[in-house]
N, C-alpha and C. Protein backbone atom coordinates (compact mmCIF):
# COMPACT_ATOMS: atom_id res chain seq x y z
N UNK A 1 53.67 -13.72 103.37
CA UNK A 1 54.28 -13.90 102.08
C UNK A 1 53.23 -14.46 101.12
N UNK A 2 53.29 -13.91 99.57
CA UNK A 2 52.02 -14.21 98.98
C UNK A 2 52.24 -15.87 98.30
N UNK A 3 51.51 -16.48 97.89
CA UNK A 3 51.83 -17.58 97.67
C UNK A 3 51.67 -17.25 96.31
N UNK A 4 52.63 -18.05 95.50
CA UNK A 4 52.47 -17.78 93.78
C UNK A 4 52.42 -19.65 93.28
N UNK A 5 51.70 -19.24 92.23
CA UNK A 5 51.32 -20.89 91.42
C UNK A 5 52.41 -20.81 90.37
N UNK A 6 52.67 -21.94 89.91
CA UNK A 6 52.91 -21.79 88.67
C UNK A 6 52.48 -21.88 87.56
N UNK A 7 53.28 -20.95 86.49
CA UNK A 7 52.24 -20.36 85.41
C UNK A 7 51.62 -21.73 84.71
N UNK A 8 50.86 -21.55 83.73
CA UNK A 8 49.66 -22.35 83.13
C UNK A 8 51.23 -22.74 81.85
N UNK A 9 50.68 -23.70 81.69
CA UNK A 9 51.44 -24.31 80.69
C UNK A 9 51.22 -23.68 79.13
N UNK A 10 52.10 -23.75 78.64
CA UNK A 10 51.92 -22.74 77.27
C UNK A 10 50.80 -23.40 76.48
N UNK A 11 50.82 -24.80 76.33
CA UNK A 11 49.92 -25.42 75.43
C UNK A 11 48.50 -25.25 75.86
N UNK A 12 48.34 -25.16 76.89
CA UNK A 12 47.19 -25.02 78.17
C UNK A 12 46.48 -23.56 77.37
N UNK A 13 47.71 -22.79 77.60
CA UNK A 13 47.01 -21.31 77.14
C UNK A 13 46.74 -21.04 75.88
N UNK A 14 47.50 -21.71 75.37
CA UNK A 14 47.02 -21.90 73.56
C UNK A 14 45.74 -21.94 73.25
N UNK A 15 45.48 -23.25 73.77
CA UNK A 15 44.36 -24.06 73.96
C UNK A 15 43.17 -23.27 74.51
N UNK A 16 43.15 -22.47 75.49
CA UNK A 16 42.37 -21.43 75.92
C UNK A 16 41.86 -20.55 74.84
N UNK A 17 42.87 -19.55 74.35
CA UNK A 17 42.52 -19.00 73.62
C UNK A 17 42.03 -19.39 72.51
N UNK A 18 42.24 -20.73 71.84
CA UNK A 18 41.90 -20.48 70.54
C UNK A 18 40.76 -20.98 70.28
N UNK A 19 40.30 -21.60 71.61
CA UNK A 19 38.87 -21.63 72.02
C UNK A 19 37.94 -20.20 72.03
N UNK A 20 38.57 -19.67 72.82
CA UNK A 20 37.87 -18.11 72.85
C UNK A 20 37.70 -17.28 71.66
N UNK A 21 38.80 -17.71 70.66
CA UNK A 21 38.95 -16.55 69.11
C UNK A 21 37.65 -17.61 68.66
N UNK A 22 37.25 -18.70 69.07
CA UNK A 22 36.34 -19.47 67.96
C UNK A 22 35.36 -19.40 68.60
N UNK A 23 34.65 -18.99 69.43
CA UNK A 23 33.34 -18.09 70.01
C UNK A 23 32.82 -18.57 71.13
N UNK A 24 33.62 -19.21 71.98
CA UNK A 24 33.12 -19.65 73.23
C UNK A 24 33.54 -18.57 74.18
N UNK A 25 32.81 -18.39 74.78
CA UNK A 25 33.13 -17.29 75.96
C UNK A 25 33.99 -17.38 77.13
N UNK A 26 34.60 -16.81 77.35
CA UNK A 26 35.30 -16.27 78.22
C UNK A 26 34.99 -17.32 79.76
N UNK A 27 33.86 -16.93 80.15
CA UNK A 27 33.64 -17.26 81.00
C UNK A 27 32.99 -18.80 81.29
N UNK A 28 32.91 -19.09 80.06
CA UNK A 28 32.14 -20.50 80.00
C UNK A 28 33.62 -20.94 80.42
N UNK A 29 34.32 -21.15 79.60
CA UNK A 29 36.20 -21.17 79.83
C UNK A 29 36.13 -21.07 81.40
N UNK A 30 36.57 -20.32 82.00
CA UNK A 30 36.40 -20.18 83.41
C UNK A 30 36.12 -21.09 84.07
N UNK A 31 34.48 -21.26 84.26
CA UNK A 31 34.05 -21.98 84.66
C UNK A 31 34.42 -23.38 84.14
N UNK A 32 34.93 -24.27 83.12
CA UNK A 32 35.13 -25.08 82.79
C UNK A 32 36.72 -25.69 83.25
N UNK A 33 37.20 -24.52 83.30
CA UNK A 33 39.06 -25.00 83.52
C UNK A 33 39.49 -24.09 84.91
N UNK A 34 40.47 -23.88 85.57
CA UNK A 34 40.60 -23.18 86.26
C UNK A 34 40.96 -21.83 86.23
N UNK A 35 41.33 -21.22 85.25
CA UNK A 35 41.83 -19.96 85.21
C UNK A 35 40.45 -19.03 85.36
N UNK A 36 40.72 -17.64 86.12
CA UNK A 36 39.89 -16.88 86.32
C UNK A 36 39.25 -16.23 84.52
N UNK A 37 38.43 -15.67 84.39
CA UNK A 37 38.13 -14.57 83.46
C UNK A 37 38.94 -14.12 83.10
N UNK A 38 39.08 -13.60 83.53
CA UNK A 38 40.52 -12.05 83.65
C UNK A 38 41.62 -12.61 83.09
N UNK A 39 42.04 -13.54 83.47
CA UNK A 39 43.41 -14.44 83.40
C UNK A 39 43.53 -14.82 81.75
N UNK A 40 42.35 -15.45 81.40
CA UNK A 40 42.21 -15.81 79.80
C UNK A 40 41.93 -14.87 79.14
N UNK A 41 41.07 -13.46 79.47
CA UNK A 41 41.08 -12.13 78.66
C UNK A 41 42.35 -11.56 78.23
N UNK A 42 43.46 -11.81 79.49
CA UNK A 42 44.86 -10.83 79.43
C UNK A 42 45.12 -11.98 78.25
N UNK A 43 44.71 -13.48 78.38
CA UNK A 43 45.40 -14.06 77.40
C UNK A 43 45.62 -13.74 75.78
N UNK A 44 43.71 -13.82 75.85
CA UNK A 44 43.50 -13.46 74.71
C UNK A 44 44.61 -12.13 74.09
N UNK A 45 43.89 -11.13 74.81
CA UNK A 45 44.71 -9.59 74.82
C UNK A 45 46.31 -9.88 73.77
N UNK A 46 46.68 -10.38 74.97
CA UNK A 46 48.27 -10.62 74.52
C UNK A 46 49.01 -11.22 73.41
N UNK A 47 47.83 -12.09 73.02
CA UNK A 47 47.83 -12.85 72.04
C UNK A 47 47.67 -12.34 70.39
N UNK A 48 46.80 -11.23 70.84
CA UNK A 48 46.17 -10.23 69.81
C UNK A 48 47.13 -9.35 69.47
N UNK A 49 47.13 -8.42 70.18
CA UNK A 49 48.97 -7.58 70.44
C UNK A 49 49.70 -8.57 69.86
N UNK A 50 50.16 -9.38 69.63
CA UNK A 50 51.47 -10.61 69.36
C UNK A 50 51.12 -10.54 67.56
N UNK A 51 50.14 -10.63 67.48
CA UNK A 51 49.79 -11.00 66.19
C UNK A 51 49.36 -9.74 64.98
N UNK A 52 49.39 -8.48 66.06
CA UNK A 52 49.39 -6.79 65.09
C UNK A 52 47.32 -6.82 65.27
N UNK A 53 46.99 -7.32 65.60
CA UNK A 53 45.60 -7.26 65.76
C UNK A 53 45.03 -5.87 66.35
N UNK A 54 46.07 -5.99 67.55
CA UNK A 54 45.77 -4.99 68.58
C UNK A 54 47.21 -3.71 68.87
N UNK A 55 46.88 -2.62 68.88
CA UNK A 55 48.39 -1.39 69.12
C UNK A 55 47.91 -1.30 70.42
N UNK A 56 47.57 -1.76 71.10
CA UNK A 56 47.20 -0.53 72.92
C UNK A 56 47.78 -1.55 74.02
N UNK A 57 49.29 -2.25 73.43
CA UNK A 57 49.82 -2.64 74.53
C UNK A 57 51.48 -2.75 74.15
N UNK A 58 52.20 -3.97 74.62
CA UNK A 58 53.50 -4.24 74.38
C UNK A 58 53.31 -6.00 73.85
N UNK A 59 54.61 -5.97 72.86
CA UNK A 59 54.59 -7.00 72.39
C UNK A 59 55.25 -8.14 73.27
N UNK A 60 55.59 -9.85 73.57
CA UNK A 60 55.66 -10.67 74.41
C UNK A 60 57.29 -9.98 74.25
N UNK A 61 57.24 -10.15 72.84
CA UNK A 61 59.52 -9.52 72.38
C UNK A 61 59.79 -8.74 73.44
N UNK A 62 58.76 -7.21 72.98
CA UNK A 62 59.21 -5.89 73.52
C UNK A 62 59.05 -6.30 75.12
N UNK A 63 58.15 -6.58 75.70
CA UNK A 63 57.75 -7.24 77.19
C UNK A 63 59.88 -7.35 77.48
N UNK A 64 60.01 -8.95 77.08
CA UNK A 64 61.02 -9.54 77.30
C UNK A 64 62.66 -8.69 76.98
N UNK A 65 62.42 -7.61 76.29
CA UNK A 65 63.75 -7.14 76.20
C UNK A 65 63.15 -5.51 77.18
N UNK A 66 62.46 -5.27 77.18
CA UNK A 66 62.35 -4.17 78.52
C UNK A 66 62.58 -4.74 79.96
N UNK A 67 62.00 -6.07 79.93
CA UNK A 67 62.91 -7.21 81.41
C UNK A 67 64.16 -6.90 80.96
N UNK A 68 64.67 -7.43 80.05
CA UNK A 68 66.69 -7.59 80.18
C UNK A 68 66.86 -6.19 80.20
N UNK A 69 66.15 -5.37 79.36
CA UNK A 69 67.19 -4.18 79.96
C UNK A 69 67.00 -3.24 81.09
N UNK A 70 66.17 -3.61 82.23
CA UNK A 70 65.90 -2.89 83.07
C UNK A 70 66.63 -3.81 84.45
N UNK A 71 67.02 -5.09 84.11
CA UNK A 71 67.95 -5.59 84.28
C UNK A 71 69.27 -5.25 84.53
N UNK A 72 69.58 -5.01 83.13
CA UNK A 72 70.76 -4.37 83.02
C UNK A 72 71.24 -3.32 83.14
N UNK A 73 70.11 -2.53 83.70
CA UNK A 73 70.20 -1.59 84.32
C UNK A 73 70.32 -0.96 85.81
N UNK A 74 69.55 -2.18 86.31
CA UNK A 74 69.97 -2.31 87.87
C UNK A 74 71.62 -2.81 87.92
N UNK A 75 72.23 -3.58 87.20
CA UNK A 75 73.70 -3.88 87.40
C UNK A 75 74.10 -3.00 87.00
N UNK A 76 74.07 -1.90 86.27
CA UNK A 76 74.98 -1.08 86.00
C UNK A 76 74.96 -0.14 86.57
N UNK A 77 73.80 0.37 87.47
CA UNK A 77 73.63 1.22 88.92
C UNK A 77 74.57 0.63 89.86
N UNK A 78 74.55 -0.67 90.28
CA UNK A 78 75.11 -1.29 90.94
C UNK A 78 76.70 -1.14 91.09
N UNK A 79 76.93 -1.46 89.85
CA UNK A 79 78.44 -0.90 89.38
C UNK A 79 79.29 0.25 89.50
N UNK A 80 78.51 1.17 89.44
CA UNK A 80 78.23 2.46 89.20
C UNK A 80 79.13 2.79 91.00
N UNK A 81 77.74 2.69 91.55
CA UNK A 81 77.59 2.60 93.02
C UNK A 81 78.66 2.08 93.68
N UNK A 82 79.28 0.90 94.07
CA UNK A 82 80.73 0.33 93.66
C UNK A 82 81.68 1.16 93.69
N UNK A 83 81.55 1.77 91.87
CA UNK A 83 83.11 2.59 91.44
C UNK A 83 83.16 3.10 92.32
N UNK A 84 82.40 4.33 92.84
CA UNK A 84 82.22 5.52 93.14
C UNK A 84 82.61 5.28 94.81
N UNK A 85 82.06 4.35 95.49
CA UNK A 85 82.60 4.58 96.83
C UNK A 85 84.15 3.92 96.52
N UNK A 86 84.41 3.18 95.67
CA UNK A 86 85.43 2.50 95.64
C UNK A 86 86.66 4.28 95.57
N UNK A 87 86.28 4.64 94.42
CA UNK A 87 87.22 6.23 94.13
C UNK A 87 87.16 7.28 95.56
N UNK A 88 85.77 7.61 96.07
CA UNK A 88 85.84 8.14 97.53
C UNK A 88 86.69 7.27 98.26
N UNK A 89 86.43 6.02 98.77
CA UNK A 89 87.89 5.36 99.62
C UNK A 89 89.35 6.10 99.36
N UNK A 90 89.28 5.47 97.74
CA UNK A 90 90.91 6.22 97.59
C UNK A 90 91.37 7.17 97.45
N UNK A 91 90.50 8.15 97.29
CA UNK A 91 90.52 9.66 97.60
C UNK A 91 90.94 10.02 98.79
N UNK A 92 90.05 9.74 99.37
CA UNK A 92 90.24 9.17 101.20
C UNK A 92 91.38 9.04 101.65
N UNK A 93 91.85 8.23 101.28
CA UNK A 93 92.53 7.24 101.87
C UNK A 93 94.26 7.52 101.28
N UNK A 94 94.53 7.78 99.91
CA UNK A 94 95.07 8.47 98.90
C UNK A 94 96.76 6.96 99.50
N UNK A 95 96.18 5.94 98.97
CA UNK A 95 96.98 5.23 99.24
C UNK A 95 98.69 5.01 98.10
N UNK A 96 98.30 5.94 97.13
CA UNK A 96 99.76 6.06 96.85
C UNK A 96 100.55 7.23 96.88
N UNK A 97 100.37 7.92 98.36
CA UNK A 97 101.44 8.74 98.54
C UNK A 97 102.37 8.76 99.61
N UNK A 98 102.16 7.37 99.94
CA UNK A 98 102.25 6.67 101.30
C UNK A 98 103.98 6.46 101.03
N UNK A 99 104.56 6.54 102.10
CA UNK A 99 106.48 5.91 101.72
C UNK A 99 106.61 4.70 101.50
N UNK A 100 107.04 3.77 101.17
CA UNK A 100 107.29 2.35 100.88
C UNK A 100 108.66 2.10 102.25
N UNK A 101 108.16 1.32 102.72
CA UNK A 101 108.81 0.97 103.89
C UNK A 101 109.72 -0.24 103.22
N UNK A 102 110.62 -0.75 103.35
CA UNK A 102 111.63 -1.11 102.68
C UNK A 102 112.30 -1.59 103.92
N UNK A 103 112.42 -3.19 104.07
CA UNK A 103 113.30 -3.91 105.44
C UNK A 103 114.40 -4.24 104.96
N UNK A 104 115.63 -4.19 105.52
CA UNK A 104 116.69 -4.86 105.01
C UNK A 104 116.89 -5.91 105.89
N UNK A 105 117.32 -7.13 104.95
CA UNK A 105 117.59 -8.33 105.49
C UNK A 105 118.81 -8.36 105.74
N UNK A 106 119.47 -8.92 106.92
CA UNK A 106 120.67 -9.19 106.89
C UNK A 106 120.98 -11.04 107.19
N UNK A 107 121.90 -11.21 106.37
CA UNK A 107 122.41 -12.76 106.52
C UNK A 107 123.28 -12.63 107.61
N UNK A 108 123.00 -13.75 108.33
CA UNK A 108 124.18 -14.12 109.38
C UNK A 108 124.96 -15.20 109.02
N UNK A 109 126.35 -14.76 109.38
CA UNK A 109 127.14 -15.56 108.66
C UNK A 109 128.05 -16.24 109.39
């Protein structure tokens, strides 16, 4: 099982980048804090995209509402999936054409 960290603190990454937009490198960064290269590039990246700088990705918004709706899209497969054996059962099964069995009680008196 892979082990996952938790993410860098927002102020953390702020802080990264706006180091990097003001001409320190990338990798000096790196080497100075813990995040890889790569890690503060996607930052930068994302950051850029966020701000119309950059078109050759997705925005943090668009990111976050393609999560909810792909989301909401697995539940509604789900659902889906559900009805459908639920209607085969009763197809199946065709539970209202069945007689109604009907006991009569009798009082003893």
């Amino acid at each position: 099982m892979p082990r996952t960290r938790n993410p860098y603190p927002t102020e953390f990454r702020d802080h990264l980048v706006t180091l990097a937009r003001a001409g320190r490198s990338v990798e000096s960064l790196a080497r100075a804090f813990e995040p890889c290269a790569a890690t503060i590039h996607g930052w930068v990246k994302q950051v850029e995209i966020d701000e119309g700088d950059r078109n050759d990705g997705l925005t943090s918004e668009e990111r976050e509402e393609l999560l909810r709706l792909r989301r909401e899209v697995r539940q509604l497969r789900q659902e889906r999936d559900i009805l459908s054996k639920a209607a085969a059962w009763f197809a199946q099964n065709d539970v209202t054409s069945r007689p109604l069995i009907v006991r009569k009680r009798t009082i003893a008196g």
